[in-house]
C-alpha atoms as a PDB file:
ATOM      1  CA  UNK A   1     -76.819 212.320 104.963  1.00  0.00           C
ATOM      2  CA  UNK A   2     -80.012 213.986 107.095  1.00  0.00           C
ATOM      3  CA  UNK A   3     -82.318 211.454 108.800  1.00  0.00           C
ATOM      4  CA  UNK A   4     -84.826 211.705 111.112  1.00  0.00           C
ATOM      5  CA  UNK A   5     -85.337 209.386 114.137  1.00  0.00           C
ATOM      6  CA  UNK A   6     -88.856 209.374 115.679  1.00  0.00           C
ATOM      7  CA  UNK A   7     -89.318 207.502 118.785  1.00  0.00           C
ATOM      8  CA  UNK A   8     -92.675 206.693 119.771  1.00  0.00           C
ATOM      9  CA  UNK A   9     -92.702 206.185 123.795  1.00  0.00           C
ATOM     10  CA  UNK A  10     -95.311 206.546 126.995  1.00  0.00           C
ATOM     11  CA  UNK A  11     -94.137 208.169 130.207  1.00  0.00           C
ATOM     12  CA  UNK A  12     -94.265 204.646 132.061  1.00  0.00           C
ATOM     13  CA  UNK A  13     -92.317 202.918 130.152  1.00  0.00           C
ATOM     14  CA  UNK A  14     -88.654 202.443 131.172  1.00  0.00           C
ATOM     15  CA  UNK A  15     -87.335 200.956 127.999  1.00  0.00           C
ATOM     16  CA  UNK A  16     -88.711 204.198 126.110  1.00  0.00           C
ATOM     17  CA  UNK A  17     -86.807 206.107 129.240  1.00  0.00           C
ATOM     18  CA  UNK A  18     -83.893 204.137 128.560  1.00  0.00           C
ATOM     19  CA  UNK A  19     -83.321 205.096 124.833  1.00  0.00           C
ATOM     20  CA  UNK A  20     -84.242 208.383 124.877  1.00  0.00           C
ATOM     21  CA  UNK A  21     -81.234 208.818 127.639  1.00  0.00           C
ATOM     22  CA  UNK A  22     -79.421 206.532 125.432  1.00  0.00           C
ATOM     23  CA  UNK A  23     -79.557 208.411 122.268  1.00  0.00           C
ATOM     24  CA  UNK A  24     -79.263 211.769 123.650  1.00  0.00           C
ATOM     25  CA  UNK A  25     -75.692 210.858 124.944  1.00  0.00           C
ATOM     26  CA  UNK A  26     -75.111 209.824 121.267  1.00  0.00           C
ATOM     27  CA  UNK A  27     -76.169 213.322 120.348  1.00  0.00           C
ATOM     28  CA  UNK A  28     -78.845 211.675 118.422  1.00  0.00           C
ATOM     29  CA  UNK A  29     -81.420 214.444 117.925  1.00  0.00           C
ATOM     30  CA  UNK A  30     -85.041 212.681 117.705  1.00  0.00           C
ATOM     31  CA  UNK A  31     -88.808 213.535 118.158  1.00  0.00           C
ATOM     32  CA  UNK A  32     -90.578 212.055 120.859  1.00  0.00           C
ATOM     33  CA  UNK A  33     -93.759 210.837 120.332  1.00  0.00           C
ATOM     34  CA  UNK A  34     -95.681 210.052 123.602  1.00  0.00           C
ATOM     35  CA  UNK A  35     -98.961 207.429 122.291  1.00  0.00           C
ATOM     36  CA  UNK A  36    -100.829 207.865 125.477  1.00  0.00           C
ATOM     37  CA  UNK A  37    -101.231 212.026 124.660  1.00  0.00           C
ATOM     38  CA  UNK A  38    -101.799 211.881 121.343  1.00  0.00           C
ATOM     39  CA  UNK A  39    -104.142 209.346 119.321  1.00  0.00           C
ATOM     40  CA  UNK A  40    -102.706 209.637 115.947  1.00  0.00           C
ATOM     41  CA  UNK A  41     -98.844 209.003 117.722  1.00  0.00           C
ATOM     42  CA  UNK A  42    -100.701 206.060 118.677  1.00  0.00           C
ATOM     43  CA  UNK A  43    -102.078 204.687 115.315  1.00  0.00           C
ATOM     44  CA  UNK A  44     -99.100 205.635 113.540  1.00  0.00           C
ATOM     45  CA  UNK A  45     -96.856 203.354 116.287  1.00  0.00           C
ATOM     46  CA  UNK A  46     -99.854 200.370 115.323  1.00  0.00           C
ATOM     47  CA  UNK A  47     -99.143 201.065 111.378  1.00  0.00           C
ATOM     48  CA  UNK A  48     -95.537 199.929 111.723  1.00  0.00           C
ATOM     49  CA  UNK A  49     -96.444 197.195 113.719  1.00  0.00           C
ATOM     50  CA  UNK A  50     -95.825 197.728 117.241  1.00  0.00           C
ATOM     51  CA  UNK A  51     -96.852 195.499 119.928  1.00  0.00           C
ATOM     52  CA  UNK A  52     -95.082 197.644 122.476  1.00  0.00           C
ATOM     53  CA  UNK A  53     -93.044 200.667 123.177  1.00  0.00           C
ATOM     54  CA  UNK A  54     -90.526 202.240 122.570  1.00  0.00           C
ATOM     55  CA  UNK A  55     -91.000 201.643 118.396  1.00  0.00           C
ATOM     56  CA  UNK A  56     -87.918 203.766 116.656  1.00  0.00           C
ATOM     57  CA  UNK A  57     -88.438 205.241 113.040  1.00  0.00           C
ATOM     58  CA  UNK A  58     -85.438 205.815 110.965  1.00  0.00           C
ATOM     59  CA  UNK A  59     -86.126 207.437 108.021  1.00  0.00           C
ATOM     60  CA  UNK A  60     -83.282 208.214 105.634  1.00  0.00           C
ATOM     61  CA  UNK A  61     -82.887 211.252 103.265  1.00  0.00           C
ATOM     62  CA  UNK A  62     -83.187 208.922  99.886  1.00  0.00           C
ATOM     63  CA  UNK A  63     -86.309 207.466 101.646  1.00  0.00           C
ATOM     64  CA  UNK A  64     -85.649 204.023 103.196  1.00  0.00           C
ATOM     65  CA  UNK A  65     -86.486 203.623 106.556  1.00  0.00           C
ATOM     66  CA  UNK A  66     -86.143 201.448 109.903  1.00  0.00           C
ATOM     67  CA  UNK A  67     -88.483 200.648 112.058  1.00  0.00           C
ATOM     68  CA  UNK A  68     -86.761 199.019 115.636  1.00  0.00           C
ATOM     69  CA  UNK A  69     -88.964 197.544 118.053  1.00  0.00           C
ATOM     70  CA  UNK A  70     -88.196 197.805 121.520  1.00  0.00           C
ATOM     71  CA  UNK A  71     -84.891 199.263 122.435  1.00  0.00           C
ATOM     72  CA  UNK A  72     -81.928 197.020 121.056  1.00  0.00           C
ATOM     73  CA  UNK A  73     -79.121 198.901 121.071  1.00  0.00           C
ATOM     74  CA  UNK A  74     -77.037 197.162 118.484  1.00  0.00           C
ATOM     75  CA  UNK A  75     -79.791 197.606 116.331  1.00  0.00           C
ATOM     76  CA  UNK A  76     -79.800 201.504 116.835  1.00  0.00           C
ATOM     77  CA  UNK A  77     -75.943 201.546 116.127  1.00  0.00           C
ATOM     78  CA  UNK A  78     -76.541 199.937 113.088  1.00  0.00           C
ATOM     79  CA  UNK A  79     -79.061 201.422 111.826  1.00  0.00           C
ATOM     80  CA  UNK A  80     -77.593 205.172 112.880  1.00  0.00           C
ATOM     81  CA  UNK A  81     -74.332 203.717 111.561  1.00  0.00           C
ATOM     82  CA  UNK A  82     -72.746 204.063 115.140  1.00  0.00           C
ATOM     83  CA  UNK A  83     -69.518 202.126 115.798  1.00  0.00           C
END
């Protein structure tokens, strides 16, 4: 089943460095979405609730989404069904 995983991140933040290394050597394909260069990255991270970075969207191909806050790993492998 397609997904799509958006990550919203800023360049100083090592966490957001982290999983975007992280998911890459999962051969996760994702968008990166940098909130300090672009204002409406930034609202849309404050519409599903973040409080910091990095904020991951999972959204499925029948609709449902994930939203993971921070990077938690065993979240992501849950949520990208990873074993």
């Amino acid at each position: 089943m397609a997904r799509t995983v958006i990550v919203y991140t800023q360049q100083t933040c090592g966490p957001c460095q982290e999983e975007k290394m992280w998911l890459t050597q999962q051969n996760i394909s994702f968008e990166d979405r940098d909130i300090r260069a672009n204002d409406a990255y930034f609202q849309e991270a404050i519409a599903l609730g973040a409080s910091m970075t990095p904020v991951t969207l999972i959204e499925e191909e029948n609709g449902d989404r994930t939203v993971i806050h921070g990077f938690d790993k065993e979240e992501l492998k849950k949520a990208l069904d990873l074993s």
